[in-house]
N, C-alpha and C. Protein backbone atom coordinates (compact mmCIF):
# COMPACT_ATOMS: atom_id res chain seq x y z
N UNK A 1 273.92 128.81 94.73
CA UNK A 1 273.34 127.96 95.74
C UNK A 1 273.86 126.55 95.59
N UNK A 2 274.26 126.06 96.70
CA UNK A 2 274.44 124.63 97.09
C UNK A 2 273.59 123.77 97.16
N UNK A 3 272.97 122.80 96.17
CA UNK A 3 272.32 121.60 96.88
C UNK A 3 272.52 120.92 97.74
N UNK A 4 271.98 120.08 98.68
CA UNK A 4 272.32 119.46 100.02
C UNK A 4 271.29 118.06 99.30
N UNK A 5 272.43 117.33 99.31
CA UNK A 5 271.83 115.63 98.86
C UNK A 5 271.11 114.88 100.33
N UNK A 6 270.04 115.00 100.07
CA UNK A 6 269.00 114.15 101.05
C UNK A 6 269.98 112.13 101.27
N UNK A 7 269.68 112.18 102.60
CA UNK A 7 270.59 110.64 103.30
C UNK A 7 269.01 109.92 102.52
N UNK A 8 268.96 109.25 101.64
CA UNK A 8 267.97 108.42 101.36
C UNK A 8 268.03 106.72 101.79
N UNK A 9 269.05 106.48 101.86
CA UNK A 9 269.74 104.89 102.08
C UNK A 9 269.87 103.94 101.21
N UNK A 10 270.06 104.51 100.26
CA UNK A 10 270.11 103.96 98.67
C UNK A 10 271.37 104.24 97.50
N UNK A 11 272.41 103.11 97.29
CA UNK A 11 273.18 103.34 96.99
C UNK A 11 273.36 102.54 95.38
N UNK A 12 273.88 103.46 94.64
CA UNK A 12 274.23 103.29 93.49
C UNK A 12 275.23 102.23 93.00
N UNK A 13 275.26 101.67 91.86
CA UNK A 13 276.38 100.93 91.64
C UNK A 13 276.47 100.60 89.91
N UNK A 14 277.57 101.06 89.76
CA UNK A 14 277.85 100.86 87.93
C UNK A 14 276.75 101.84 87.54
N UNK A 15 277.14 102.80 88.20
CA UNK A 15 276.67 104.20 87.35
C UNK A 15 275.43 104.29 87.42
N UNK A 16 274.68 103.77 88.00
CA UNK A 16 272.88 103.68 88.63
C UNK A 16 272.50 102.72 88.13
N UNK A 17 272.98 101.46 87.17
CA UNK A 17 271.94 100.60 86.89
C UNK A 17 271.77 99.60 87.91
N UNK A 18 272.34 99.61 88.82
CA UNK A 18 272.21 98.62 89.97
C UNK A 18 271.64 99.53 91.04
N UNK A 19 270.46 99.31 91.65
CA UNK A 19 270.90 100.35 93.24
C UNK A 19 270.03 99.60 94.48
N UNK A 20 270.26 99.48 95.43
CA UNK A 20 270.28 98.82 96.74
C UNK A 20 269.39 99.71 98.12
N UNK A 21 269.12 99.08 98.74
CA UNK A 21 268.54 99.89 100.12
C UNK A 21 269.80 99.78 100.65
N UNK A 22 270.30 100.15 101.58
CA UNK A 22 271.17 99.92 102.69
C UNK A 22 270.83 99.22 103.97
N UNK A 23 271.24 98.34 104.56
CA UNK A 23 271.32 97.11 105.52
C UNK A 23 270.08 96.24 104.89
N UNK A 24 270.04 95.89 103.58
CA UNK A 24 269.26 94.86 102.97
C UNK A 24 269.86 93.79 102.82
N UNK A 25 269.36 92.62 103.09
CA UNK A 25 270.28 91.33 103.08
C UNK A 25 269.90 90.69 101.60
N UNK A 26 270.79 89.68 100.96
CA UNK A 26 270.63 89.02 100.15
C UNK A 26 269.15 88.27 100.27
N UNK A 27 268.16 88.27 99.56
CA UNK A 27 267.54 87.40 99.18
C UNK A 27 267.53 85.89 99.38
N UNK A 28 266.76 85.10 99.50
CA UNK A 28 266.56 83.90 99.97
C UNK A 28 266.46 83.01 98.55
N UNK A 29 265.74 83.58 97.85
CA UNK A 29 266.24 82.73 97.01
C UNK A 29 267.55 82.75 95.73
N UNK A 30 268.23 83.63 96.11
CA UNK A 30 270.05 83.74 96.09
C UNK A 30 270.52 83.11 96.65
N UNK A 31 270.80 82.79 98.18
CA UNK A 31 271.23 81.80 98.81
C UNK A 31 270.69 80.81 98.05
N UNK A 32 269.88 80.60 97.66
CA UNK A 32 269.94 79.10 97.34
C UNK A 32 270.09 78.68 95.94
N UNK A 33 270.29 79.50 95.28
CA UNK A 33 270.59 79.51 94.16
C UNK A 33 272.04 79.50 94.32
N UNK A 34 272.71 80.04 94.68
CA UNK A 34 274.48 80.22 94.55
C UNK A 34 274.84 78.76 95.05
N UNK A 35 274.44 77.78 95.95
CA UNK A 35 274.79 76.56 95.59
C UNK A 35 274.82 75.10 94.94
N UNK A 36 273.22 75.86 94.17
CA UNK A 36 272.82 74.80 93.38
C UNK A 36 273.75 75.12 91.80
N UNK A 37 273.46 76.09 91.51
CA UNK A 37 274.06 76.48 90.63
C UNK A 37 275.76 75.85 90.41
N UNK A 38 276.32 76.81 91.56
CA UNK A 38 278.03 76.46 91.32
C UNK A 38 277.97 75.09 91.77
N UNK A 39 277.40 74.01 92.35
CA UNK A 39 277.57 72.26 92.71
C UNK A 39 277.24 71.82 90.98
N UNK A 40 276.34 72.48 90.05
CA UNK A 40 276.03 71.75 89.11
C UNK A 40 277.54 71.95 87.82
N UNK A 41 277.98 73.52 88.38
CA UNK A 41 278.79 73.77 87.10
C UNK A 41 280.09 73.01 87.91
N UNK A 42 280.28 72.41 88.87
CA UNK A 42 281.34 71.72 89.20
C UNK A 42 281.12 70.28 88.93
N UNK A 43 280.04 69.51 89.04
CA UNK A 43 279.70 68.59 88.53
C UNK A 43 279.89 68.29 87.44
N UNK A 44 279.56 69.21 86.06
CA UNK A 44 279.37 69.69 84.90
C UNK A 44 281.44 69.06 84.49
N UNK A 45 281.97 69.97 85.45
CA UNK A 45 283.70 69.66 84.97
C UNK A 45 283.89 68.10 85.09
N UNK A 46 283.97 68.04 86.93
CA UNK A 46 284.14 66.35 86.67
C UNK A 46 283.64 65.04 86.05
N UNK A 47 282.10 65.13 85.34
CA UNK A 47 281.52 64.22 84.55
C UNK A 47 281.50 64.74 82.95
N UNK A 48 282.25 65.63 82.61
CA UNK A 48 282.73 66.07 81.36
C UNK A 48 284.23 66.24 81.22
N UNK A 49 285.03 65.95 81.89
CA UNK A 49 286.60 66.60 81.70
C UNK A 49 287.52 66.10 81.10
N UNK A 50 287.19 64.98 80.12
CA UNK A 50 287.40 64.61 79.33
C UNK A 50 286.53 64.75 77.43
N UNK A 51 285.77 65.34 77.88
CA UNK A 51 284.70 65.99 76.63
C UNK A 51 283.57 64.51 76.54
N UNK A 52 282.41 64.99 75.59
CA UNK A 52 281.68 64.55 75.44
C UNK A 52 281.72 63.02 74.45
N UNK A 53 282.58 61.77 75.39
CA UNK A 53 283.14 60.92 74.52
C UNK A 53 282.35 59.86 74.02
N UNK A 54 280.77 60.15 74.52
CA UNK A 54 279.18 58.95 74.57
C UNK A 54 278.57 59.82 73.34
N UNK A 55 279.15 60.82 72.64
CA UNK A 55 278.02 61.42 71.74
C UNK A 55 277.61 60.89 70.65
N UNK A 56 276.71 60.68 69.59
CA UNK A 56 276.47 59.94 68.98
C UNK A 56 277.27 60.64 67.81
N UNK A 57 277.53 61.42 67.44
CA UNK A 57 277.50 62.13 66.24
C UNK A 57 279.29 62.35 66.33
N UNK A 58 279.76 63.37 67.15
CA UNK A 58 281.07 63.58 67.53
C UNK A 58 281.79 62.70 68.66
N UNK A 59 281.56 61.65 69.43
CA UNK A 59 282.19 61.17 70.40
C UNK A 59 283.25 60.56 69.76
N UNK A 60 283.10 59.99 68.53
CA UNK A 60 284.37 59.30 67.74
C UNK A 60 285.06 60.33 67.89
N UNK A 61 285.73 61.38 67.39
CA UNK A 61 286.29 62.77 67.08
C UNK A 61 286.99 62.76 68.27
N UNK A 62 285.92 63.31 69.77
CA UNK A 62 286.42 63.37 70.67
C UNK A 62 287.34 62.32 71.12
N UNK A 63 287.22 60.96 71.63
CA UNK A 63 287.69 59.27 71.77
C UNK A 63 289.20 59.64 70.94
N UNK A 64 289.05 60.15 69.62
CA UNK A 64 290.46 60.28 69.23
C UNK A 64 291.14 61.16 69.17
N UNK A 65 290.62 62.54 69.61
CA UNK A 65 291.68 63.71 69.91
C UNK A 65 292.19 63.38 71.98
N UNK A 66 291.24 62.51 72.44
CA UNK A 66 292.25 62.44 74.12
C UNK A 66 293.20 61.60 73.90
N UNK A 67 293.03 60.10 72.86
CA UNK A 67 294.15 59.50 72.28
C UNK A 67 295.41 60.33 72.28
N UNK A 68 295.31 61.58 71.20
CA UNK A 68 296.40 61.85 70.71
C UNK A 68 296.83 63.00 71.71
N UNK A 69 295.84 63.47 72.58
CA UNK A 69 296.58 64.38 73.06
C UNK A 69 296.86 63.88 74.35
N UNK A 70 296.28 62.74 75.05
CA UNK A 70 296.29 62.30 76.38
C UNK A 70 295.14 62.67 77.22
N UNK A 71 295.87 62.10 78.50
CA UNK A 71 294.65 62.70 79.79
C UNK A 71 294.82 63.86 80.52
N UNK A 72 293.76 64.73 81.00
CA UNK A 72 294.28 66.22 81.28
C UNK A 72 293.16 65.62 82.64
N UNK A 73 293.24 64.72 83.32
CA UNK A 73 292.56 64.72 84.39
C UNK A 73 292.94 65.64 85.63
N UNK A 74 294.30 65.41 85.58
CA UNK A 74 294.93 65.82 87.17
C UNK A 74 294.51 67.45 86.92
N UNK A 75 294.90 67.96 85.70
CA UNK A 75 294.33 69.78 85.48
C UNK A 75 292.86 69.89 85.41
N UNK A 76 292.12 69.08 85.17
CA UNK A 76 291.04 68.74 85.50
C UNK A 76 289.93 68.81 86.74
N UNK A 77 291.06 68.03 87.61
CA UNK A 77 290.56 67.89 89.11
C UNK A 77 290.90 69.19 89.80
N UNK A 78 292.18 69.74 89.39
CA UNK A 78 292.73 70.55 90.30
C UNK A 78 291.73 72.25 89.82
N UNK A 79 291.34 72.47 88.29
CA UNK A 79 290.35 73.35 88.05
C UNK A 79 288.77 73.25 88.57
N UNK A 80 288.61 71.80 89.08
CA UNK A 80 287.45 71.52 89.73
C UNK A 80 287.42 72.15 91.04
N UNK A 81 288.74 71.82 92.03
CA UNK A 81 288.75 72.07 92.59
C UNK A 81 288.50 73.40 93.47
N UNK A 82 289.49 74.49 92.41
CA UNK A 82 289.45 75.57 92.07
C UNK A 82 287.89 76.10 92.58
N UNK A 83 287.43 75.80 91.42
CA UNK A 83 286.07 76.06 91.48
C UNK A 83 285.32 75.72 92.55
N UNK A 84 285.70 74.60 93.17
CA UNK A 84 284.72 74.48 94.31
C UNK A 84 285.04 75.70 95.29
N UNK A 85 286.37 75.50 95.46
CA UNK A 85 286.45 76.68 96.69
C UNK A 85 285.82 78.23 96.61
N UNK A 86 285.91 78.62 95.09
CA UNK A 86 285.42 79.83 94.77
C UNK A 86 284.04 79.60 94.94
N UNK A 87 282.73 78.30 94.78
CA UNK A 87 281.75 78.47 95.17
C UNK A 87 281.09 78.39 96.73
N UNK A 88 282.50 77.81 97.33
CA UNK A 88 282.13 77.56 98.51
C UNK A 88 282.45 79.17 99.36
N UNK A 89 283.33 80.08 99.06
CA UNK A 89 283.38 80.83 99.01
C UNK A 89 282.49 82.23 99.00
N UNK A 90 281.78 82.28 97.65
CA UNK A 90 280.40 82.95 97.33
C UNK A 90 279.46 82.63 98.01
N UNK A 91 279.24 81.64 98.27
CA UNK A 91 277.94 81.22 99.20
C UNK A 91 278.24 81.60 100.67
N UNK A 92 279.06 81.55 100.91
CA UNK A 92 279.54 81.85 102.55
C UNK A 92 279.35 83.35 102.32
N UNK A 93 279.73 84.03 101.39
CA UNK A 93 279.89 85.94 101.38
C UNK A 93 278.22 86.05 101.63
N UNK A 94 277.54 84.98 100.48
CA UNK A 94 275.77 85.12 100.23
C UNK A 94 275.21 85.23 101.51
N UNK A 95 275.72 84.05 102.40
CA UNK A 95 274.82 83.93 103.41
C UNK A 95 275.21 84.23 104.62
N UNK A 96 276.47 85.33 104.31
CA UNK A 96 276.84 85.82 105.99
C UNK A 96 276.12 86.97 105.95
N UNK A 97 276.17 87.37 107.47
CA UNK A 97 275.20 88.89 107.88
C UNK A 97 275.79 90.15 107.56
N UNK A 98 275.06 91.29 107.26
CA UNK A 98 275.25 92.24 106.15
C UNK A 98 276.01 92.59 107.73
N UNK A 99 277.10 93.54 107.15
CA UNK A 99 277.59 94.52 108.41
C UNK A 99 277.34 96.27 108.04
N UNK A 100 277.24 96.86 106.78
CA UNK A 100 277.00 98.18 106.63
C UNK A 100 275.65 98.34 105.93
């Protein structure tokens, strides 16, 4: 005998530990989380991308390893950048309308 799998509308993912209704939209507070989040870890680069050079304990350390190694701003900006688009990105996937 053949089993016949019942249409339930519920789909699996990574082997069942994830599973979904079908035409369920993202959550509301996902949307709003996916841009607070990725604005802070982009923030996070450009007011750190030079390391932590105000610290009380290690900022000396730091202050003299950008000395010797220089400024890595421009790779800096351009990994910021990076990042922005990939969050601006995610949030647009978050908050467009489900199609299947």
């Amino acid at each position: 005998m053949s089993e016949e799998k019942k249409e339930t509308g519920i789909k699996d993912y990574a082997g069942g530990w994830i599973t979904e209704r079908e035409g369920t939209d993202v959550p509301g507070f996902l949307k709003l989380a996916f841009p607070i989040i990725g604005l802070f870890c982009v923030g996070y680069l450009v007011f750190l991308r030079n390391g932590e050079t105000t610290h009380s304990d290690r900022g000396v350390l730091v202050q003299a390893l950008n000395k010797v190694t220089g400024n890595g701003d421009t790779v800096m900006y351009l990994v910021t950048a990076l990042a922005l688009v990939y969050v601006a990105v995610t949030v647009l996937f978050a908050i467009r309308k489900n199609t299947h």
